[in-house]
N, C-alpha and C. Protein backbone atom coordinates (compact mmCIF):
# COMPACT_ATOMS: atom_id res chain seq x y z
N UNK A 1 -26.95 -25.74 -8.77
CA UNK A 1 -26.20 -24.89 -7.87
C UNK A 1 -26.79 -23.49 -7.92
N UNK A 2 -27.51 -22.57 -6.80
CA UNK A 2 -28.06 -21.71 -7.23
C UNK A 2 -26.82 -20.89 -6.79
N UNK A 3 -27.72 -19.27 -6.93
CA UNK A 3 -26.58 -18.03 -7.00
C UNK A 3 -25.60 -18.13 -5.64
N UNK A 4 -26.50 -17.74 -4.55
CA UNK A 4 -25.69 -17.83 -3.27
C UNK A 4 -24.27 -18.59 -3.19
N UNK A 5 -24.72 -20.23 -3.84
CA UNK A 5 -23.45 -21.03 -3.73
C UNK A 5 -22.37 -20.67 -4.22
N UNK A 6 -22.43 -20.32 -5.67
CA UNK A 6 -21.81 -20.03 -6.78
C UNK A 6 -20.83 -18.79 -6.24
N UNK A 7 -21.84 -17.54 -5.79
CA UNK A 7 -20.83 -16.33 -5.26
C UNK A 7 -19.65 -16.86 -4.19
N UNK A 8 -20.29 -17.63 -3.36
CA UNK A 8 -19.43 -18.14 -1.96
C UNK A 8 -18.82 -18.66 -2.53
N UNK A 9 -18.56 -19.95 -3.48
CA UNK A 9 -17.35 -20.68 -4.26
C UNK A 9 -16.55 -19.68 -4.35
N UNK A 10 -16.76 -18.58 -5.64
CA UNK A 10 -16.09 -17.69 -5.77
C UNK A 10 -15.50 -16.69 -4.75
N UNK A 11 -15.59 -16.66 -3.54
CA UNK A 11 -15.26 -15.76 -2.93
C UNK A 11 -14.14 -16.32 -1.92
N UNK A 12 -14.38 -17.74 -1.72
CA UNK A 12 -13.60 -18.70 -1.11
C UNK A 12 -12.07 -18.61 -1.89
N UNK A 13 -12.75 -19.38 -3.14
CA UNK A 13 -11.31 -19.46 -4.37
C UNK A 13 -10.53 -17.98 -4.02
N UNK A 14 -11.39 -16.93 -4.35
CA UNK A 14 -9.85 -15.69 -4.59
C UNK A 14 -9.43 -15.47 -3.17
N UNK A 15 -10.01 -16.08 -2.15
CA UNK A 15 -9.26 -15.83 -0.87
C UNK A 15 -8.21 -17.01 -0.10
N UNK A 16 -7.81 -17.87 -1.73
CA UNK A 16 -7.39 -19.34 -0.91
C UNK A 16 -8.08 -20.18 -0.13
N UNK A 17 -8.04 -21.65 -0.26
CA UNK A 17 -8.86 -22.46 0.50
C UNK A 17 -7.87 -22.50 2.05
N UNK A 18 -9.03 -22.73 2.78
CA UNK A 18 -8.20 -22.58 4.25
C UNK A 18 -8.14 -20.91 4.85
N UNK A 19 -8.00 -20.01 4.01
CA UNK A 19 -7.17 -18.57 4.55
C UNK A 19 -8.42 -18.20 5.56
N UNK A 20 -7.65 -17.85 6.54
CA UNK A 20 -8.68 -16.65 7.18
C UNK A 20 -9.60 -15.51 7.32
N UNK A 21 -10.68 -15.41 7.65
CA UNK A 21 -10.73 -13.59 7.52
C UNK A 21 -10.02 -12.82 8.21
N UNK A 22 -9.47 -11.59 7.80
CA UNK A 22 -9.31 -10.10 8.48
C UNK A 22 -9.59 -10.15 9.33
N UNK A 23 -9.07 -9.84 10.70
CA UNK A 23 -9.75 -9.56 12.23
C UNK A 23 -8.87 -8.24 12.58
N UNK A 24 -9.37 -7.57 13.39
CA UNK A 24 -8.64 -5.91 13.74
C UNK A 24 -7.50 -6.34 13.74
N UNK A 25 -6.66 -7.39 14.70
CA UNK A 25 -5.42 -6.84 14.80
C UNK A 25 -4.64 -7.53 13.44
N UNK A 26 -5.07 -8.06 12.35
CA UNK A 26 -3.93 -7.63 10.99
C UNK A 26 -4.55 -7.08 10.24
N UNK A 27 -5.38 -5.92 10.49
CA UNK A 27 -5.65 -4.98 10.22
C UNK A 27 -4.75 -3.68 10.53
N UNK A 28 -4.96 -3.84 11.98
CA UNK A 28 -3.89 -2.87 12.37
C UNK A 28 -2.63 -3.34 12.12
N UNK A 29 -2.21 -4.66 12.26
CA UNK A 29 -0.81 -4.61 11.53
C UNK A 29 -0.14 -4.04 10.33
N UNK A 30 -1.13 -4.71 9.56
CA UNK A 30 -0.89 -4.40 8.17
C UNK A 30 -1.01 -2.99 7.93
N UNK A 31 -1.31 -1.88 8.78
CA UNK A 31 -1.31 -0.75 8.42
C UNK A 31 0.12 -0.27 9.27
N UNK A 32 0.72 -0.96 10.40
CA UNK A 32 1.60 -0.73 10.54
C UNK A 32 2.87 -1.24 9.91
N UNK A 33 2.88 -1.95 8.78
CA UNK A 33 3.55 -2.32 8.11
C UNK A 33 3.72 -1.29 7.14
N UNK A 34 2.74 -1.09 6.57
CA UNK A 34 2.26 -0.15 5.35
C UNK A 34 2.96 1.38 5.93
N UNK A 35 3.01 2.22 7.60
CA UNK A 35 3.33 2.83 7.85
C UNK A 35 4.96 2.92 7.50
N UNK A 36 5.69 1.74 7.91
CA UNK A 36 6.95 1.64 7.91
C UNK A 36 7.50 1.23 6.22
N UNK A 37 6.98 0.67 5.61
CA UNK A 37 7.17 0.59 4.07
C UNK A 37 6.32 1.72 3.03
N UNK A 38 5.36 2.48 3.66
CA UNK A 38 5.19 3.70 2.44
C UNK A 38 5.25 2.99 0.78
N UNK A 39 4.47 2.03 0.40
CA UNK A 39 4.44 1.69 -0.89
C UNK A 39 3.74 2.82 -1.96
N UNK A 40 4.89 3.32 -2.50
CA UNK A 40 4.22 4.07 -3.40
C UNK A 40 3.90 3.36 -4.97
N UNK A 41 4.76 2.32 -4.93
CA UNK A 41 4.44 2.13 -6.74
C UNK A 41 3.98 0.56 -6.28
N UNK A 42 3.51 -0.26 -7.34
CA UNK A 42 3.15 -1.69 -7.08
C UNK A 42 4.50 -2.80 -6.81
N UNK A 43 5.73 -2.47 -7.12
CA UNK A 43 6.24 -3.39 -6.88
C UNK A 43 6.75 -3.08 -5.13
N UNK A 44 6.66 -2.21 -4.67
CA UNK A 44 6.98 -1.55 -2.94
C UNK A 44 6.09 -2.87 -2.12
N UNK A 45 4.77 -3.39 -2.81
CA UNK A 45 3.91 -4.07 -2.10
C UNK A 45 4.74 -5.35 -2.31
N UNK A 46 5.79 -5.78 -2.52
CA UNK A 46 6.63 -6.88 -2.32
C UNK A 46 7.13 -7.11 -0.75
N UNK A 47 7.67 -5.80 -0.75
CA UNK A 47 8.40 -5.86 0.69
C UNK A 47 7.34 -5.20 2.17
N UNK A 48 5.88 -5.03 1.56
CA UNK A 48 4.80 -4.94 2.69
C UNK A 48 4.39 -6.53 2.70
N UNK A 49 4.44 -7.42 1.80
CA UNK A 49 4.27 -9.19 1.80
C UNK A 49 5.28 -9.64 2.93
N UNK A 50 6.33 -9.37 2.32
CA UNK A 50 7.70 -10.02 3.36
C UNK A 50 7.48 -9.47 4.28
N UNK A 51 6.80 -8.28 4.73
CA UNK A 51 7.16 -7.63 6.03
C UNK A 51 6.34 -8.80 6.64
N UNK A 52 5.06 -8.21 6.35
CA UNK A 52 3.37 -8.90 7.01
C UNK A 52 3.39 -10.01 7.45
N UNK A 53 4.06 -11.67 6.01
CA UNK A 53 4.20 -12.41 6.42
C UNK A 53 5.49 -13.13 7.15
N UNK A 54 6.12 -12.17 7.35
CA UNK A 54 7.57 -12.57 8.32
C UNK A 54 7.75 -13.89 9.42
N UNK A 55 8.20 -14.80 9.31
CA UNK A 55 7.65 -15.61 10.44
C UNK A 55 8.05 -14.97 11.79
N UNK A 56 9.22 -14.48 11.93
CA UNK A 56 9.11 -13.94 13.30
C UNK A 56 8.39 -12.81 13.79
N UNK A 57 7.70 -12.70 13.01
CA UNK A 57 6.85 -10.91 13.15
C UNK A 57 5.44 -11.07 13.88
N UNK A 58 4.42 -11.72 12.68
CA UNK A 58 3.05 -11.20 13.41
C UNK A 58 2.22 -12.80 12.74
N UNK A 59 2.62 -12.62 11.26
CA UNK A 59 1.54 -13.69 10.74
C UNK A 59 1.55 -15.04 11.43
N UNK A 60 2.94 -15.50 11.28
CA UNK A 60 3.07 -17.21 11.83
C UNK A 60 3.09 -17.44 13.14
N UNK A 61 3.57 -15.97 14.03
CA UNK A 61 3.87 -16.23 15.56
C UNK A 61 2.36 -16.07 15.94
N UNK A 62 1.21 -15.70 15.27
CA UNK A 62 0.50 -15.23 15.57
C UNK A 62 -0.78 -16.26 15.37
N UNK A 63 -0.68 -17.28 14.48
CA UNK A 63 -1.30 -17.98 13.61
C UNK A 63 -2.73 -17.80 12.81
N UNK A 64 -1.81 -16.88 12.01
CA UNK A 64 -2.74 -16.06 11.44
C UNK A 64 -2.32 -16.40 9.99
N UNK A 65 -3.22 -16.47 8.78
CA UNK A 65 -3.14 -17.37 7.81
C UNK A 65 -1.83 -16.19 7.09
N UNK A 66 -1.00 -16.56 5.95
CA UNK A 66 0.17 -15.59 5.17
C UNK A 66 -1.01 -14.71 4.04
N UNK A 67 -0.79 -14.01 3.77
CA UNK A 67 -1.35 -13.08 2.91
C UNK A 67 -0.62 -13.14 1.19
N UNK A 68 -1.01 -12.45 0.36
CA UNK A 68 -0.54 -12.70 -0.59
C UNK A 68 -0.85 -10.87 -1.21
N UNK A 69 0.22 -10.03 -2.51
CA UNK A 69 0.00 -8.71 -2.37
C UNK A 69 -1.73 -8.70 -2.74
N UNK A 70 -2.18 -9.42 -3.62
CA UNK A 70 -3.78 -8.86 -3.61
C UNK A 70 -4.67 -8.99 -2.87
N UNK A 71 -4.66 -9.68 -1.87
CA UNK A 71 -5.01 -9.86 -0.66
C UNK A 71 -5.13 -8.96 0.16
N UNK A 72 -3.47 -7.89 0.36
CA UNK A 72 -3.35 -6.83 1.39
C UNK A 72 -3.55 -5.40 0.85
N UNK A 73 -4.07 -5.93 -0.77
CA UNK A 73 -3.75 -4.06 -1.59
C UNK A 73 -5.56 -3.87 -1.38
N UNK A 74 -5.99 -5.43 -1.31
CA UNK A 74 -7.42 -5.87 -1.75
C UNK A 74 -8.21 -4.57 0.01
N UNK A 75 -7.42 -4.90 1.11
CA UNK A 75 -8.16 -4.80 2.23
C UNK A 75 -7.55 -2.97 2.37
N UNK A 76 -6.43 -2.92 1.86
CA UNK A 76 -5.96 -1.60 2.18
C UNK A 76 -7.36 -0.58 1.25
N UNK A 77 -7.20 -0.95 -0.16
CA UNK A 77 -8.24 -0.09 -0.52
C UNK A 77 -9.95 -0.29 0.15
N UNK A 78 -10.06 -1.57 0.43
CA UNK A 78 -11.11 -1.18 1.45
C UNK A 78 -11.24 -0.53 2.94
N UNK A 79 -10.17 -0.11 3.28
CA UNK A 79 -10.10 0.65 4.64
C UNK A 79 -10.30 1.76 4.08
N UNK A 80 -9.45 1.88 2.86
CA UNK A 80 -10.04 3.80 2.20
C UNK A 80 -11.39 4.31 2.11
N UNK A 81 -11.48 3.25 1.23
CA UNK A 81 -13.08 3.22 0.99
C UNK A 81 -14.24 3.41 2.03
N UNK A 82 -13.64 2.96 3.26
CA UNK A 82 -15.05 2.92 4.32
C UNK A 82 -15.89 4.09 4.49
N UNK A 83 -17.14 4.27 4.35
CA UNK A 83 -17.75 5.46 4.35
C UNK A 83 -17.87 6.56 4.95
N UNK A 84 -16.84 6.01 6.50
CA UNK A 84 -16.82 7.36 7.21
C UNK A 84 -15.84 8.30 7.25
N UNK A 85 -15.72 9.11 7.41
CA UNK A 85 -14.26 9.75 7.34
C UNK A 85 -12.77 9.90 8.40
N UNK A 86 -12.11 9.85 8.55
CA UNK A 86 -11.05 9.71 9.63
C UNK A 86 -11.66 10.45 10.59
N UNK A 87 -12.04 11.94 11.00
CA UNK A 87 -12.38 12.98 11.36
C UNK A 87 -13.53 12.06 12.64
N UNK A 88 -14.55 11.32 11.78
CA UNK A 88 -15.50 10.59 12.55
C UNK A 88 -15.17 9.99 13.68
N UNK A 89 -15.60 10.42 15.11
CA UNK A 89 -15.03 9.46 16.57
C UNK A 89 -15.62 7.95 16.39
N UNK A 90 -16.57 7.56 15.46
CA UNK A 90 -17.00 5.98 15.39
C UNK A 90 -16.18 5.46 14.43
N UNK A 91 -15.21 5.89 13.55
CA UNK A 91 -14.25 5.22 12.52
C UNK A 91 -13.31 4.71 13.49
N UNK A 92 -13.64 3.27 12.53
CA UNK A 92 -12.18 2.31 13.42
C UNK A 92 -10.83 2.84 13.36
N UNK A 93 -10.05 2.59 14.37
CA UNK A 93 -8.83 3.03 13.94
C UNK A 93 -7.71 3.06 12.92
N UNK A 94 -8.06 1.50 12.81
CA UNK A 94 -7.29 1.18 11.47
C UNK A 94 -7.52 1.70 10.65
N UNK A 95 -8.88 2.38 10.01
CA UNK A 95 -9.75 2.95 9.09
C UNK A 95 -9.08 4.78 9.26
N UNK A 96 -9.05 5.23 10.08
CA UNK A 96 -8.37 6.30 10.36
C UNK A 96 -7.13 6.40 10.43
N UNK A 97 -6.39 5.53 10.41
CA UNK A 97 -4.92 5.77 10.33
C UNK A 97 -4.38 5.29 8.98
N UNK A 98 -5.64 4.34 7.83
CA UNK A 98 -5.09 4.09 6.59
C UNK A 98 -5.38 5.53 5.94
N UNK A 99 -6.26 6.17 6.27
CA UNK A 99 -6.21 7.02 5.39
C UNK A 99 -5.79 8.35 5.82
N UNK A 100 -5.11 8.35 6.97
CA UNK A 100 -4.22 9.14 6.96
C UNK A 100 -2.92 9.01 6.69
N UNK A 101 -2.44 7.98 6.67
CA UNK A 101 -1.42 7.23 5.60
C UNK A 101 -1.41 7.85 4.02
N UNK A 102 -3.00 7.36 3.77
CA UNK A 102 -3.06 7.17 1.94
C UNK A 102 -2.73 8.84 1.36
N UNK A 103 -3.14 10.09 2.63
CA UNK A 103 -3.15 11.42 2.13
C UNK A 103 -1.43 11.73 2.83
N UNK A 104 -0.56 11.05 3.53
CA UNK A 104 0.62 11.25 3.64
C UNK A 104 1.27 11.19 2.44
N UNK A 105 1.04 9.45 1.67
CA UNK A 105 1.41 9.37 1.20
C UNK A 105 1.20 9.88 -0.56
N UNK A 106 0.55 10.36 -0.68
CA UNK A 106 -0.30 11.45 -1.79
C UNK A 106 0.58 12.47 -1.85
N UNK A 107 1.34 13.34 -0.75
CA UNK A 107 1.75 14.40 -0.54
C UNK A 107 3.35 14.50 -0.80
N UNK A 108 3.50 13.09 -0.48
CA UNK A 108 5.09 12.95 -0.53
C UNK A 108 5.50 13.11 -2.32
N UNK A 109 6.31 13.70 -2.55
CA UNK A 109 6.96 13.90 -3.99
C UNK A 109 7.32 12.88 -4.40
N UNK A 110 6.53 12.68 -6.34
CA UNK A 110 7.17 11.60 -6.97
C UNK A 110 8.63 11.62 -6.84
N UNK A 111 9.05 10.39 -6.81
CA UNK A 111 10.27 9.83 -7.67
C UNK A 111 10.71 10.12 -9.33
N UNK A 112 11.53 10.87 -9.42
CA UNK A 112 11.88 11.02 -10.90
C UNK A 112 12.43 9.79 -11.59
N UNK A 113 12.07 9.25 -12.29
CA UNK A 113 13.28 8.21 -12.88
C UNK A 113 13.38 8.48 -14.38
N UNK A 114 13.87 9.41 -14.67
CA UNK A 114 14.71 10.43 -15.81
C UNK A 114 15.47 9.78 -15.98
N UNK A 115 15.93 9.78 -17.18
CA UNK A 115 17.44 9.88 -17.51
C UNK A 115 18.27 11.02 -16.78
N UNK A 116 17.28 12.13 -16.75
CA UNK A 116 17.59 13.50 -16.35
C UNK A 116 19.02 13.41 -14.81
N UNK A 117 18.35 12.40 -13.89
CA UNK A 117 19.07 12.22 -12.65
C UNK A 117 20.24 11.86 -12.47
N UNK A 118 20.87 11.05 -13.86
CA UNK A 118 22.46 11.44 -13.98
C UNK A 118 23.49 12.93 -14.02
N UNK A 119 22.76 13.36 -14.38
CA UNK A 119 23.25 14.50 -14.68
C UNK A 119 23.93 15.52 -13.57
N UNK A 120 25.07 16.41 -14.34
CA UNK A 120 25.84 17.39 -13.02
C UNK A 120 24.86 18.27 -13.16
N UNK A 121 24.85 18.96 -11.79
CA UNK A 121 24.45 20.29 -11.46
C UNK A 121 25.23 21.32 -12.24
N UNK A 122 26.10 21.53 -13.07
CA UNK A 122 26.66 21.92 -13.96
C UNK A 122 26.16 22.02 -15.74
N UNK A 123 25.83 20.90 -15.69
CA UNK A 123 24.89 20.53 -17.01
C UNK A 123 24.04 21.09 -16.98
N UNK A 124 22.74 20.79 -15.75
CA UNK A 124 22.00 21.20 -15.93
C UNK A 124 21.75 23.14 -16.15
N UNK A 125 22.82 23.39 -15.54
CA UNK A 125 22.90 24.94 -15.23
C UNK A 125 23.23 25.52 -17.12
N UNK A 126 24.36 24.59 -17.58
CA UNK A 126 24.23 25.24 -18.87
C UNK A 126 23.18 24.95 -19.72
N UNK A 127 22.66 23.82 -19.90
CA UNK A 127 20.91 23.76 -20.71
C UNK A 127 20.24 24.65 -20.15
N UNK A 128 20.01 25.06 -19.03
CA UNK A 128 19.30 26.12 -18.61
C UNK A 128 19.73 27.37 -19.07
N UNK A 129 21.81 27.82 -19.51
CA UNK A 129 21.55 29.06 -20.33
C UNK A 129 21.49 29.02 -21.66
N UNK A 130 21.02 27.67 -22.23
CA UNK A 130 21.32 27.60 -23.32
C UNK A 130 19.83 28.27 -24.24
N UNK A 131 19.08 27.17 -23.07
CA UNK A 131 17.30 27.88 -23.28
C UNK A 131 17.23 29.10 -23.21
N UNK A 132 17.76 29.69 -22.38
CA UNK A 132 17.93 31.29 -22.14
C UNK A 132 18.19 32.09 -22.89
N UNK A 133 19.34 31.89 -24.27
CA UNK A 133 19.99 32.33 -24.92
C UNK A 133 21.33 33.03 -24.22
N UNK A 134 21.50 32.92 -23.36
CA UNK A 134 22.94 33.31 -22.34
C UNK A 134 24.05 32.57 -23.60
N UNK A 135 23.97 31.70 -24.37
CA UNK A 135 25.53 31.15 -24.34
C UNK A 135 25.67 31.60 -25.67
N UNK A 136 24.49 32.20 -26.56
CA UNK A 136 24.37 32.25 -27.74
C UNK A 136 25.08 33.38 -28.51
């Protein structure tokens, strides 16, 4: 079995036997999915799966093979990646609108998940004079 074969086995396997390639439009879907779900942490890419492969949506009405999350995190970071820049009039669209997505979503403020977020606006006001020396 020389190299060629060997890579193509392998490239088959991590893409499922049977699955399709990528064609523009779930490309562009999937970025309009990604628009409306904003996945910021890895488990968010749960509900860009359910969206994508929805049967009444795009994948099955469409007959277009179901995706799986490494599949869609796999193609999203390659739309980032593409060498040209959004700015470029020859960048595909999809390619220009993921990564104007990826710097939206860059910009948007973490999520705290503190303990801190229980807390009254009251509390916090006296730890703040406590640091101060105000209460002392």
């Amino acid at each position: 079995m020389g190299s060629s074969t060997r890579s193509r086995k392998s490239r088959d396997e991590s893409r499922g036997r049977g699955a399709q390639n990528f064609i523009v439009d779930d490309l562009l879907y999937l970025i309009q999915v990604l628009e409306q779900e904003r996945p910021l942490r890895g488990k968010d890419w749960d509900n860009v799966v359910l969206a994508y492969n929805s049967p009444d949506v795009y994948a099955a009405s469409n007959g277009r093979s179901e995706r799986n999350t490494k599949s869609l995190r796999s193609q999203w970071r390659r739309m980032l990646n593409y060498s040209k820049s959004a700015e470029d009039p020859s960048c595909p669209e999809y390619v220009r609108r993921a990564k104007w997505l990826n710097k939206s979503l860059k910009e948007e403020p973490e999520m705290e998940t503190s303990d801190d977020d229980d807390r009254s606006d009251d509390e916090d006001s006296e730890e703040d004079g406590l640091k101060q020396g105000k209460y002392m």
